[in-house]
Structures are given as C-alpha cells and as structure tokens.
PDB file of N, CA and C in Angstrom:
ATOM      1  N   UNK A   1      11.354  18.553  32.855  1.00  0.00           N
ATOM      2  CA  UNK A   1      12.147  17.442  32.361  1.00  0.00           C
ATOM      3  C   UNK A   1      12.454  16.492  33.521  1.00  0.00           C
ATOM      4  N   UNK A   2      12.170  15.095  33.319  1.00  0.00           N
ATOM      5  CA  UNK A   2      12.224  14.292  34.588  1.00  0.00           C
ATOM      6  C   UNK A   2      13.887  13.794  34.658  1.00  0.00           C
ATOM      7  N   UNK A   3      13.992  13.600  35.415  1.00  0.00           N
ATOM      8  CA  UNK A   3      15.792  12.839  35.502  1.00  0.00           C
ATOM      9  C   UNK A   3      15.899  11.382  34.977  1.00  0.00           C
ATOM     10  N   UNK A   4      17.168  10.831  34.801  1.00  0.00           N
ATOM     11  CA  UNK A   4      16.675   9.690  34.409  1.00  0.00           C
ATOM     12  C   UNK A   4      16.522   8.772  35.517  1.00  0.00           C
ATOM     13  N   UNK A   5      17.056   9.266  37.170  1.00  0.00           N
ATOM     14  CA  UNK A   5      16.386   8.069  37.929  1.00  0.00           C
ATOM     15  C   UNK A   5      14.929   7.967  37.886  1.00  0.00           C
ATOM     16  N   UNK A   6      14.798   9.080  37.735  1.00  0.00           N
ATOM     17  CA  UNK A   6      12.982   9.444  38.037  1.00  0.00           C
ATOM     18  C   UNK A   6      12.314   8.702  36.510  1.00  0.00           C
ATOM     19  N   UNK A   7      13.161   8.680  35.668  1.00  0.00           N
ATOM     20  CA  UNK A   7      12.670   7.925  34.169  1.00  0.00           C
ATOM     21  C   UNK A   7      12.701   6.440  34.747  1.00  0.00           C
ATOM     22  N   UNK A   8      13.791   5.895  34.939  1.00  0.00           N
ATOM     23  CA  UNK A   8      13.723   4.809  35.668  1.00  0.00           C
ATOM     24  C   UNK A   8      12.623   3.963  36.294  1.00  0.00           C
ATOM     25  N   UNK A   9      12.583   4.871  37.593  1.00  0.00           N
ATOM     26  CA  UNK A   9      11.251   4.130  38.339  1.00  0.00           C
ATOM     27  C   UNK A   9      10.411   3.638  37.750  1.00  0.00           C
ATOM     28  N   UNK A  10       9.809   4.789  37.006  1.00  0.00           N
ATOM     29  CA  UNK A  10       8.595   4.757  36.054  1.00  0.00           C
ATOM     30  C   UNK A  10       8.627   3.780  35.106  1.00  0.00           C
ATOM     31  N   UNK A  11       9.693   3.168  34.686  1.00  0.00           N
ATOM     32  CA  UNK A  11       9.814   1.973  33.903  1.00  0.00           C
ATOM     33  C   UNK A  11       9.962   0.621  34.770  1.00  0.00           C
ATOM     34  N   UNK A  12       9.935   0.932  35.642  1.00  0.00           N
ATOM     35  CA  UNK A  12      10.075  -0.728  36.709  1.00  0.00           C
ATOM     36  C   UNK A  12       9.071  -1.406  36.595  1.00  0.00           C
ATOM     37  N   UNK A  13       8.990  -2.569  36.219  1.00  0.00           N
ATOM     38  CA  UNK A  13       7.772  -3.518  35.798  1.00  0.00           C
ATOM     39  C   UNK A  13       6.860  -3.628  37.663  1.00  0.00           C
ATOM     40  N   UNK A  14       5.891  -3.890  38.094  1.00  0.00           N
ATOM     41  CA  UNK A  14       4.899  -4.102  38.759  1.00  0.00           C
ATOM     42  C   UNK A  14       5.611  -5.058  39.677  1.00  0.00           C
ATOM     43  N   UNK A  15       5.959  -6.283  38.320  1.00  0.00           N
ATOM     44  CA  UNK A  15       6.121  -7.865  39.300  1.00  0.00           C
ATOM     45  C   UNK A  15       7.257  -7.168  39.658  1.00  0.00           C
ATOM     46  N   UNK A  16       8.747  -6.861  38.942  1.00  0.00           N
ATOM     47  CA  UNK A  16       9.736  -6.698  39.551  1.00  0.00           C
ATOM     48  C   UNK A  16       9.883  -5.731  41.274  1.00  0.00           C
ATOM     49  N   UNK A  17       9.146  -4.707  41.098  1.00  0.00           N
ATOM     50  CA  UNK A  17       8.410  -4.195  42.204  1.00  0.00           C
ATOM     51  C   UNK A  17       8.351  -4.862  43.690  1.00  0.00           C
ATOM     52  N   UNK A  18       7.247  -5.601  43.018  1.00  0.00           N
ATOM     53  CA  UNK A  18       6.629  -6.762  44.522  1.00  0.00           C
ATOM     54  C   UNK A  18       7.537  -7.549  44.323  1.00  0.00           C
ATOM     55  N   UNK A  19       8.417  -8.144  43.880  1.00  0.00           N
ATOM     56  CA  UNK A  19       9.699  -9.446  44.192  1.00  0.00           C
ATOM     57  C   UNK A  19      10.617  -8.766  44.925  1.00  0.00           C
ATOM     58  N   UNK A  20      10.820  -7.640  44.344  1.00  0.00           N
ATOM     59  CA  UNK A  20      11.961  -6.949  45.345  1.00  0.00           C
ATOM     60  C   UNK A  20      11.205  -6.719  46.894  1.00  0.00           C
ATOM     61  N   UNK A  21      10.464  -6.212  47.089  1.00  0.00           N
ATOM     62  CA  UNK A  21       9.515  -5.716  48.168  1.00  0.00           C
ATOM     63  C   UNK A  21       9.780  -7.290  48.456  1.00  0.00           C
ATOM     64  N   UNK A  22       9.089  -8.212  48.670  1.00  0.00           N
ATOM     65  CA  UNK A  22       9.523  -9.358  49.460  1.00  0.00           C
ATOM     66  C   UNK A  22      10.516 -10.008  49.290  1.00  0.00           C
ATOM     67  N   UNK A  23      11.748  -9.915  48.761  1.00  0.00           N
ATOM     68  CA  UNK A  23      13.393 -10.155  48.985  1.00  0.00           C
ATOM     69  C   UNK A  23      13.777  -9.180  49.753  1.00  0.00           C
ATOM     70  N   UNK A  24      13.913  -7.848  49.602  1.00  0.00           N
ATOM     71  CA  UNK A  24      14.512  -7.508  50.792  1.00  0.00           C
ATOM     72  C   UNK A  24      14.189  -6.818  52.034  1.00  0.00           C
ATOM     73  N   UNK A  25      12.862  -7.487  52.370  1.00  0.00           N
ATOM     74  CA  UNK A  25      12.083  -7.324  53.435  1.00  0.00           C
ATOM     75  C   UNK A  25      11.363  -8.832  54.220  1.00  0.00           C
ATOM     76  N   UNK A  26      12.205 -10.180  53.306  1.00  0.00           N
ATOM     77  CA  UNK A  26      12.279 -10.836  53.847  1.00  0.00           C
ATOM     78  C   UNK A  26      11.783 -11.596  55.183  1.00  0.00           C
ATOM     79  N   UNK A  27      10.843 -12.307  55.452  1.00  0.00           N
ATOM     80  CA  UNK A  27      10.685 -12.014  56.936  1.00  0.00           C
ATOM     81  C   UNK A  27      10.193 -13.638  57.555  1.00  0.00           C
ATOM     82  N   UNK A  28      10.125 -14.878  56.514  1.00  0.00           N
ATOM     83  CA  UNK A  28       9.223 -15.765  56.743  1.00  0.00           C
ATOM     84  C   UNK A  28      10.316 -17.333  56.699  1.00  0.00           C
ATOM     85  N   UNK A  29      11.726 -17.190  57.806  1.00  0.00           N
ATOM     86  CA  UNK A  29      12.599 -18.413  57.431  1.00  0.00           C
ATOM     87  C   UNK A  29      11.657 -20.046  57.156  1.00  0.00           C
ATOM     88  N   UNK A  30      10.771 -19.892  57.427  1.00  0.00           N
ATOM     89  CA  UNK A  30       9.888 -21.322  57.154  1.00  0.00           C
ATOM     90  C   UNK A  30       9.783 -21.527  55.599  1.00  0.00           C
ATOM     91  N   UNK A  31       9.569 -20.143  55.415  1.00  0.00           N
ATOM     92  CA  UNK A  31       8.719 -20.214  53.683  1.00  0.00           C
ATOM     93  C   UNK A  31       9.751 -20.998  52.383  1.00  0.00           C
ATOM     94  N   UNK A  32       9.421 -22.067  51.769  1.00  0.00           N
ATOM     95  CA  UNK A  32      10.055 -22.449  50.828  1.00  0.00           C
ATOM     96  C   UNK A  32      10.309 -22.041  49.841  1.00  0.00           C
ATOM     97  N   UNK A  33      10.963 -21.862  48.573  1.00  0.00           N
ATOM     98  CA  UNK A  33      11.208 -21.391  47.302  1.00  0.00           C
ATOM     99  C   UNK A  33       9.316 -21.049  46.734  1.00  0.00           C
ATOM    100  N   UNK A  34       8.807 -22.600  46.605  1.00  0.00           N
ATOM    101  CA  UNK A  34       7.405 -22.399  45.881  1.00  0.00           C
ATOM    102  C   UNK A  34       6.754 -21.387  46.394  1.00  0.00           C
ATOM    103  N   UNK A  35       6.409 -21.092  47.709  1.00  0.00           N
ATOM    104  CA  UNK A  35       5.878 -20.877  48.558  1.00  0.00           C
ATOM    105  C   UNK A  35       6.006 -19.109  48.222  1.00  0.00           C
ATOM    106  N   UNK A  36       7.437 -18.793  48.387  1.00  0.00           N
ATOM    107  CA  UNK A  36       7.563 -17.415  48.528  1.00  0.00           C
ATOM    108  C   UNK A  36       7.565 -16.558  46.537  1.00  0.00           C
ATOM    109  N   UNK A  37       7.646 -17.743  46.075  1.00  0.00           N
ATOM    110  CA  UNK A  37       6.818 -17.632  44.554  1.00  0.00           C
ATOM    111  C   UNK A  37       5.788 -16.788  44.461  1.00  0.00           C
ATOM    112  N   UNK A  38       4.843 -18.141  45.411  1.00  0.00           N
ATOM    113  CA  UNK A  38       3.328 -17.965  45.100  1.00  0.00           C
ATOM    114  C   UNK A  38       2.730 -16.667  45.734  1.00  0.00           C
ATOM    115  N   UNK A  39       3.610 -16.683  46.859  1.00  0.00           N
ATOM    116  CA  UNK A  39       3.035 -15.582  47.461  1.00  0.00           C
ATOM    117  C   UNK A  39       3.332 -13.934  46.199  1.00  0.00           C
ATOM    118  N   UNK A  40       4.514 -13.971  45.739  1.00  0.00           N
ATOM    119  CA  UNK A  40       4.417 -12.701  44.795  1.00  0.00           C
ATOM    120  C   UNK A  40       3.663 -12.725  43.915  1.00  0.00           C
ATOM    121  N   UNK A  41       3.203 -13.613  42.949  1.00  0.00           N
ATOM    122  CA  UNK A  41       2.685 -14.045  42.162  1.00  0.00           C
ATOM    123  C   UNK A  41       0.751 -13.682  43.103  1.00  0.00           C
ATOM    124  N   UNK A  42       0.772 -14.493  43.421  1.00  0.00           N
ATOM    125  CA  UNK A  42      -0.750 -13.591  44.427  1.00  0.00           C
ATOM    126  C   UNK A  42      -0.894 -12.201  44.281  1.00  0.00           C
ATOM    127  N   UNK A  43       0.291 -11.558  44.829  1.00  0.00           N
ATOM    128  CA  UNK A  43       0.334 -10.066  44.828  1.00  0.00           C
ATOM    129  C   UNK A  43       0.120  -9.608  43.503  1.00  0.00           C
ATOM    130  N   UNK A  44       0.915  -9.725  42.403  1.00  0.00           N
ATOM    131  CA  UNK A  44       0.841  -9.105  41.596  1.00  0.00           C
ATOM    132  C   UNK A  44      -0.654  -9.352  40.886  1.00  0.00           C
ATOM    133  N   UNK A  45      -0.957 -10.563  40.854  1.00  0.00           N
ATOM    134  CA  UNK A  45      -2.218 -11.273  40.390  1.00  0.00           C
ATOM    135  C   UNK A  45      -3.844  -9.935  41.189  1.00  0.00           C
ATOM    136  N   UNK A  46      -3.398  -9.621  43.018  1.00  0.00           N
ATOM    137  CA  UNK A  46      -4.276  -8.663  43.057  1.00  0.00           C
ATOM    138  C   UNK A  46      -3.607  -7.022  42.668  1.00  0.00           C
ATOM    139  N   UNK A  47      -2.590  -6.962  42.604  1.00  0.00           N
ATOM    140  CA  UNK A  47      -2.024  -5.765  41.974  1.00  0.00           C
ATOM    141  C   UNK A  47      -2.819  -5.445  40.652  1.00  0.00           C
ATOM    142  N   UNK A  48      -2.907  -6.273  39.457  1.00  0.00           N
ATOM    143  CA  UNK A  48      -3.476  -6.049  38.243  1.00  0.00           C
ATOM    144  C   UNK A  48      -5.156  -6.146  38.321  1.00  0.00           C
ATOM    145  N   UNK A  49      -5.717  -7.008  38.995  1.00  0.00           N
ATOM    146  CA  UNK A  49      -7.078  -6.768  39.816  1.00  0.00           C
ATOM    147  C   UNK A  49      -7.667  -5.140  39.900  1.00  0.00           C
ATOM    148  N   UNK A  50      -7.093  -4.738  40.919  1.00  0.00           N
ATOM    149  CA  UNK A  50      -7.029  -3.275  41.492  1.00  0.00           C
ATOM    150  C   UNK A  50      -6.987  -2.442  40.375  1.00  0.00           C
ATOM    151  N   UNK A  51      -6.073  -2.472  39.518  1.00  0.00           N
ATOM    152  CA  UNK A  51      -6.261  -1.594  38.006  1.00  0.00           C
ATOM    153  C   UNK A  51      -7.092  -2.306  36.877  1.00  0.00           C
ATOM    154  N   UNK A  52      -7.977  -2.556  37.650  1.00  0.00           N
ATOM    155  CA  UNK A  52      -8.555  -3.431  36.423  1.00  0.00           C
ATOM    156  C   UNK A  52      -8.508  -3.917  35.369  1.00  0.00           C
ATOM    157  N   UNK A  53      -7.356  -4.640  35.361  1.00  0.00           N
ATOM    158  CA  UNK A  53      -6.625  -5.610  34.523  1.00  0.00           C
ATOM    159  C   UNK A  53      -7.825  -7.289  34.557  1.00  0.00           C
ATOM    160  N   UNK A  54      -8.358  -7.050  33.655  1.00  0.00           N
ATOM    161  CA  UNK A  54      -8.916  -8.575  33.730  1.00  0.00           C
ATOM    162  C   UNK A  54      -7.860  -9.660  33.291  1.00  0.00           C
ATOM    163  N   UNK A  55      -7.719 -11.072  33.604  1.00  0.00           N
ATOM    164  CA  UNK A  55      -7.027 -12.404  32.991  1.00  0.00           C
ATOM    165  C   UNK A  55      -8.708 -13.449  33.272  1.00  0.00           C
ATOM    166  N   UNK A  56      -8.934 -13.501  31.763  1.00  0.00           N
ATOM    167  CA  UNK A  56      -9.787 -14.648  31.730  1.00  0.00           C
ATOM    168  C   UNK A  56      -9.273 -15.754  32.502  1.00  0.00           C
ATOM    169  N   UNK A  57     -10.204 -16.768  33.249  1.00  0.00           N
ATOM    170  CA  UNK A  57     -10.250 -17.916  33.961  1.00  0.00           C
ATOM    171  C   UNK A  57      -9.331 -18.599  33.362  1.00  0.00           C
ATOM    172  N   UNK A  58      -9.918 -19.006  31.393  1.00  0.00           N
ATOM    173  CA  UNK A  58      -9.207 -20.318  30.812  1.00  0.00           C
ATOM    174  C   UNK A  58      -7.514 -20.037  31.053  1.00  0.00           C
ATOM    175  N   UNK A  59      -7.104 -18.326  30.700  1.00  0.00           N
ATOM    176  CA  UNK A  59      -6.268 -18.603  30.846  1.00  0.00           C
ATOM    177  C   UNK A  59      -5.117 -18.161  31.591  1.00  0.00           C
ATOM    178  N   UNK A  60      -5.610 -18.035  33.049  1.00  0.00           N
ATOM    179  CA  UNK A  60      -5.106 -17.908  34.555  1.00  0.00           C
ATOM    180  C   UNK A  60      -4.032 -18.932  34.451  1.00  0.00           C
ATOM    181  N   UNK A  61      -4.109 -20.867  34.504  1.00  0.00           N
ATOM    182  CA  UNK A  61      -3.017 -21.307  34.492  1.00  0.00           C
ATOM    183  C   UNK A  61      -2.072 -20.945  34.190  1.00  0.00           C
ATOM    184  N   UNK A  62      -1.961 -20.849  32.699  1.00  0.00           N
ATOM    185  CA  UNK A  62      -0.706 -20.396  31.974  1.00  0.00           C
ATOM    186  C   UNK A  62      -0.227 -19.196  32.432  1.00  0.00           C
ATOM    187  N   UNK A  63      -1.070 -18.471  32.419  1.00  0.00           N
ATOM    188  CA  UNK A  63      -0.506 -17.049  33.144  1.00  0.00           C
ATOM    189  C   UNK A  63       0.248 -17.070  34.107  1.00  0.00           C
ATOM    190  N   UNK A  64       0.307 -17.853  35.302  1.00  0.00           N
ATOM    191  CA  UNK A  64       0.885 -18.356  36.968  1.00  0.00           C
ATOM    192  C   UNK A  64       1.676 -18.902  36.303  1.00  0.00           C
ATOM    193  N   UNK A  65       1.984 -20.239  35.640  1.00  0.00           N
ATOM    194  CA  UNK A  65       3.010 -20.730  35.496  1.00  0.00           C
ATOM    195  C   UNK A  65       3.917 -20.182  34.539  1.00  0.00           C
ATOM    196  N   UNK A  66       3.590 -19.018  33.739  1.00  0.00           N
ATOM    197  CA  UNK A  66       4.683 -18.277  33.509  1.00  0.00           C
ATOM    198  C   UNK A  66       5.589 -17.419  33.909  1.00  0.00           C
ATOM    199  N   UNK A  67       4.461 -16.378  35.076  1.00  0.00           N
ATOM    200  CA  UNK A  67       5.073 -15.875  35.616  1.00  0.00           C
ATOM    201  C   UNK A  67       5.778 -16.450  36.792  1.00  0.00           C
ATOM    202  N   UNK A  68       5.345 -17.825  37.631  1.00  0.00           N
ATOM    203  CA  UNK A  68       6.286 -18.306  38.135  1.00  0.00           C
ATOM    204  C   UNK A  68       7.767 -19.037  37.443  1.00  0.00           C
ATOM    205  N   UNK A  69       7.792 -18.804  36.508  1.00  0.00           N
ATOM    206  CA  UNK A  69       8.749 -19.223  35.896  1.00  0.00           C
ATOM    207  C   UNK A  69       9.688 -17.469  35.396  1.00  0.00           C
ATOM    208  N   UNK A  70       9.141 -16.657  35.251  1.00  0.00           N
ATOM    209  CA  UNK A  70       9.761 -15.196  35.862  1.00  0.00           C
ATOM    210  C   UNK A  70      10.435 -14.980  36.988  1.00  0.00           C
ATOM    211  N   UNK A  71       9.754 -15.187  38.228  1.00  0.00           N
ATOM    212  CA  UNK A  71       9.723 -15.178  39.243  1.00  0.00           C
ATOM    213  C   UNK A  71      11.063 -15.905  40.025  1.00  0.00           C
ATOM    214  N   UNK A  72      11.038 -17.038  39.769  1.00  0.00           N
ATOM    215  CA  UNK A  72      12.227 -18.120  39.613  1.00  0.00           C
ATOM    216  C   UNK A  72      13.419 -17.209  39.108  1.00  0.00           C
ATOM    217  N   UNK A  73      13.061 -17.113  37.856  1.00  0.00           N
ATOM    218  CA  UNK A  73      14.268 -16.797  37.058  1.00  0.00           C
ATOM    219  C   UNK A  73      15.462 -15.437  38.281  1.00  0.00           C
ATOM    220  N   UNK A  74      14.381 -14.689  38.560  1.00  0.00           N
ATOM    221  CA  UNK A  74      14.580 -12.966  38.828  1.00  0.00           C
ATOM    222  C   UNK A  74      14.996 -13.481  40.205  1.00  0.00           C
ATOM    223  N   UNK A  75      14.710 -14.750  41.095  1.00  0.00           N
ATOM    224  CA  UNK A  75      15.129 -15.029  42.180  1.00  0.00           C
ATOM    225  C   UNK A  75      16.376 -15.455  42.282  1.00  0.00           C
ATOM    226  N   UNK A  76      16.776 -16.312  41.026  1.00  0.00           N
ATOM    227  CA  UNK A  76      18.058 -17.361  40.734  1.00  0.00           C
ATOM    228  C   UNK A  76      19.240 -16.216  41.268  1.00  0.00           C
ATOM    229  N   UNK A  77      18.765 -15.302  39.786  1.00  0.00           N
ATOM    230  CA  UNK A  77      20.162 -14.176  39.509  1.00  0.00           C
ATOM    231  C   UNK A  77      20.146 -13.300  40.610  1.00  0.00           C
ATOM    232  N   UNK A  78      19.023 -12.984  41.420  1.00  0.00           N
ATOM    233  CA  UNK A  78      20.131 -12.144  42.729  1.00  0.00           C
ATOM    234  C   UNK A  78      20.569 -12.698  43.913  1.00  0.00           C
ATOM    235  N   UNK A  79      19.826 -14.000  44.034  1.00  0.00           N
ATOM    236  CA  UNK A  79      20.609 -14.989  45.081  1.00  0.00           C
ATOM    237  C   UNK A  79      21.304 -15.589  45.040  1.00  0.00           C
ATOM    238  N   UNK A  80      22.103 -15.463  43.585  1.00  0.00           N
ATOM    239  CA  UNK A  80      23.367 -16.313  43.254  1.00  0.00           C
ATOM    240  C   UNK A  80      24.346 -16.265  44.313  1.00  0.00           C
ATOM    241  N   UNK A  81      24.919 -17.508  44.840  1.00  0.00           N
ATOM    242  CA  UNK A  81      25.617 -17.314  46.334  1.00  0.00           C
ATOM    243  C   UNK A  81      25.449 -17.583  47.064  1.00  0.00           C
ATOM    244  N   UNK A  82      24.094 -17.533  47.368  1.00  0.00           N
ATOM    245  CA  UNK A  82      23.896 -17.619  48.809  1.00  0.00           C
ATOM    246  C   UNK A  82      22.677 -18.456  48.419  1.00  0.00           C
ATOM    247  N   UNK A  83      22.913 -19.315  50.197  1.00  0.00           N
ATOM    248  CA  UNK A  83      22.233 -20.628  50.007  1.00  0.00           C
ATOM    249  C   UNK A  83      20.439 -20.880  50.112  1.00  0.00           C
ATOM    250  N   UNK A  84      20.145 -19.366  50.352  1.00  0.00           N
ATOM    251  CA  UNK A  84      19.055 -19.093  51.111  1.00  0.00           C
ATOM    252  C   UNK A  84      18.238 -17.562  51.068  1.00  0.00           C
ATOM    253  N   UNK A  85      16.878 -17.671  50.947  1.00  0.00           N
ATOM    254  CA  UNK A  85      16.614 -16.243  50.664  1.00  0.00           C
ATOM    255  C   UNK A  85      16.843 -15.179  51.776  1.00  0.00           C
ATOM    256  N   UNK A  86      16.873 -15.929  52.628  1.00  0.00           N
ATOM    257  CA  UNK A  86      16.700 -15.425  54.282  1.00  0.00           C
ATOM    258  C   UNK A  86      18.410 -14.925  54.464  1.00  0.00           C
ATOM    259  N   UNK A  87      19.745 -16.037  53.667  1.00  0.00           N
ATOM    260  CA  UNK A  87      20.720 -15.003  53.846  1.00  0.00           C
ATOM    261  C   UNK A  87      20.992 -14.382  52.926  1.00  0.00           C
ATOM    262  N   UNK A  88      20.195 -14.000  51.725  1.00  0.00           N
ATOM    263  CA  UNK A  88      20.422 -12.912  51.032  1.00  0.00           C
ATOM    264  C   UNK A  88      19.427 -11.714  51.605  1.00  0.00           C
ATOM    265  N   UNK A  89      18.794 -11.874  52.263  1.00  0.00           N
ATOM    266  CA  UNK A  89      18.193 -10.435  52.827  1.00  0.00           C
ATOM    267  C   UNK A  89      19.024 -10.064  54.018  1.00  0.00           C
ATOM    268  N   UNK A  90      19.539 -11.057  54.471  1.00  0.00           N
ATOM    269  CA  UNK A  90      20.322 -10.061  55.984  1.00  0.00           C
ATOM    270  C   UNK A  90      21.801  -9.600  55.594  1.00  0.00           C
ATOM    271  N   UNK A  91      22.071  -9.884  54.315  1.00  0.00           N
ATOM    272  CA  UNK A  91      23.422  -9.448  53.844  1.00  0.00           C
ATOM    273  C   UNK A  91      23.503  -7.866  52.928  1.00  0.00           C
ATOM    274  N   UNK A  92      21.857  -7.466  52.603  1.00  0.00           N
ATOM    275  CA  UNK A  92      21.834  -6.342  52.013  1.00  0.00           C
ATOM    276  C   UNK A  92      21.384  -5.052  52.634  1.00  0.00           C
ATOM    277  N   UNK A  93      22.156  -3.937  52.145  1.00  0.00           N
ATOM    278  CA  UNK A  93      22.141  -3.221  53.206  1.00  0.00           C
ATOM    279  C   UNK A  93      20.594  -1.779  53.040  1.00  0.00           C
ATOM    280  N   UNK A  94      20.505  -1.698  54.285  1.00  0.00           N
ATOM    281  CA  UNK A  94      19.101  -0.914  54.502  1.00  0.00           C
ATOM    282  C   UNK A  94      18.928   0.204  53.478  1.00  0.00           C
ATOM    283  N   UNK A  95      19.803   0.727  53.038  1.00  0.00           N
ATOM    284  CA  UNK A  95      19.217   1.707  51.858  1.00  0.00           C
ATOM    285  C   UNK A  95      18.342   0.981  50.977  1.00  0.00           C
ATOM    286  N   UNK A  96      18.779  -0.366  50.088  1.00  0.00           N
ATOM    287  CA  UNK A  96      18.232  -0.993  49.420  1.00  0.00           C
ATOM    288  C   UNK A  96      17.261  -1.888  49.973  1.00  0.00           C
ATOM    289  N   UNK A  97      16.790  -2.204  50.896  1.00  0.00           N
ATOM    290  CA  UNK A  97      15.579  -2.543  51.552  1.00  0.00           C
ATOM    291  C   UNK A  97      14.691  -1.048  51.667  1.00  0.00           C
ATOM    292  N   UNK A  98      15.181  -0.347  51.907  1.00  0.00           N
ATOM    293  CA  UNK A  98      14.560   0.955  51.972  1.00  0.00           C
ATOM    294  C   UNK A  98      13.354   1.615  51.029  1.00  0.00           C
ATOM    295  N   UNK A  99      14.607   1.276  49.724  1.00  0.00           N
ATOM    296  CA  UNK A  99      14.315   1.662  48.302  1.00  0.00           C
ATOM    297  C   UNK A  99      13.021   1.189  47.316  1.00  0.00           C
ATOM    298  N   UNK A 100      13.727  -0.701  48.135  1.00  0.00           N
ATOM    299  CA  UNK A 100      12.108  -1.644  47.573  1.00  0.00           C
ATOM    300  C   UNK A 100      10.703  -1.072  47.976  1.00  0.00           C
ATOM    301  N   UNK A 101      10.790  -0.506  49.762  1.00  0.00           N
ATOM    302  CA  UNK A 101       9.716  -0.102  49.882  1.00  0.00           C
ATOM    303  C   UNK A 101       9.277   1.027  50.155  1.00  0.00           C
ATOM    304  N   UNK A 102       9.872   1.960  49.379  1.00  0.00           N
ATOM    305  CA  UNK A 102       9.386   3.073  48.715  1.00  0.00           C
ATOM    306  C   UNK A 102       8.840   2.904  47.315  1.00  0.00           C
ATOM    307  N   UNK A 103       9.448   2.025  46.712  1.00  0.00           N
ATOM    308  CA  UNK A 103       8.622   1.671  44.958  1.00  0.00           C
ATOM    309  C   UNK A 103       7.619   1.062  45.236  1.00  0.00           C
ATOM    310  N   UNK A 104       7.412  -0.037  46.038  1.00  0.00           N
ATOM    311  CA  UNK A 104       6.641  -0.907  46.290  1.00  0.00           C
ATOM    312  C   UNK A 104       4.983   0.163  46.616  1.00  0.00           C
ATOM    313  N   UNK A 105       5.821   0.880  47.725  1.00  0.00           N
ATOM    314  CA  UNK A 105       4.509   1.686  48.384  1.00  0.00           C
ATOM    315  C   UNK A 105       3.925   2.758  46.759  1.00  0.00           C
ATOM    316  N   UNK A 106       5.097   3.218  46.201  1.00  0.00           N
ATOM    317  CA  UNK A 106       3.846   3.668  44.936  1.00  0.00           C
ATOM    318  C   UNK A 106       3.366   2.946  44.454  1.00  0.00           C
ATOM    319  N   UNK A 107       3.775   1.456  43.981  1.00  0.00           N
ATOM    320  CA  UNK A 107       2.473   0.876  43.151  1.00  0.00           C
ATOM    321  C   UNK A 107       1.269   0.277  44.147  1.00  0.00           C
ATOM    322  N   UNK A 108       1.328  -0.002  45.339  1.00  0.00           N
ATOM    323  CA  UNK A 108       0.650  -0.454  46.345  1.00  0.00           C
ATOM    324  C   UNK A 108      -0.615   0.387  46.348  1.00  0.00           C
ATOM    325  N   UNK A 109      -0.013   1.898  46.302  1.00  0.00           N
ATOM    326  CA  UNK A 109      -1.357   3.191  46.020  1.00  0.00           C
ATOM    327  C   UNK A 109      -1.781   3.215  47.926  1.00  0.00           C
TER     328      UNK A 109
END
C-alpha cells in the first residue's frame, strides 16, 4: 500500500515538475519572464519527446501558446509578492529546492 505522499508524487503533472525545478533552482538574474517561460516549455516539449509523445507540427503553435499561458499562470500564483523570480528563489528555503530536484530528477530518468 503506497502512502499518500508517495500517491502524491505520482500524480504531479511533468510541466509542474520542470517549473518547479527551474523556480527554485533559479540561477539566470538576466533571464526575463518570456524567456524563463520558454525555456520550461522547451523542457517539457523534450520531456514528452523522450516518451514518445508525438505533437503534430500543425499543431505545435497552439500547443506552446497554451502551455505558455499555464506556465504564466503557475508563475503568477507562487510569486505573488515578490517583484522578481530571482527574489522568490532566494527567499525559499533548501528543503524545498531540494524537493524540486529530487522530482525533477525522476522524471528527467
């Protein structure tokens, strides 16, 4: 019988995964909002690759601009506060940076 943190994990979506993994491991003060988007959005894009997840060409756009519009969203609500992604990563504490990349590293494989 699994626990329910251990139920948990196993239900953590992919993208949510890699967004956390680069929020609180943070590392690029140059990088702009779009920027640190695109970059998760990449990831997950070769994340589903790797499991051979096909997304037809036609409809790749829509696909990106939805999930950047996920992406956004999931950024808004935990940086509420703070002016900057860079000071919401130095304000959280290392267990939970920890945590991202331990989930991260299972779906990473």
């Amino acid at each position: 019988m699994k626990t329910k943190a251990a139920q948990t994990e196993q239900a953590l979506d992919p993208l949510y995964v890699i967004f956390e993994q680069h929020l609180y491991n943070f590392q690029d003060a140059e990088s702009d909002r779009k920027a640190f988007i695109g970059n998760i959005i990449n990831e997950y894009l070769s994340f589903l690759r790797r499991k051979s997840i096909a997304i037809p060409r036609s409809l790749e756009p829509a696909i990106v601009e939805e999930l950047a519009e996920q992406v956004n969203i999931m950024l808004t609500k935990k940086i509420y506060g703070c002016l900057s992604i860079e000071e919401y990563s130095k304000n959280q504490p290392k267990t939970r940076k920890r945590r991202a990349r331990q989930r991260y590293q299972r779906i990473a494989g």
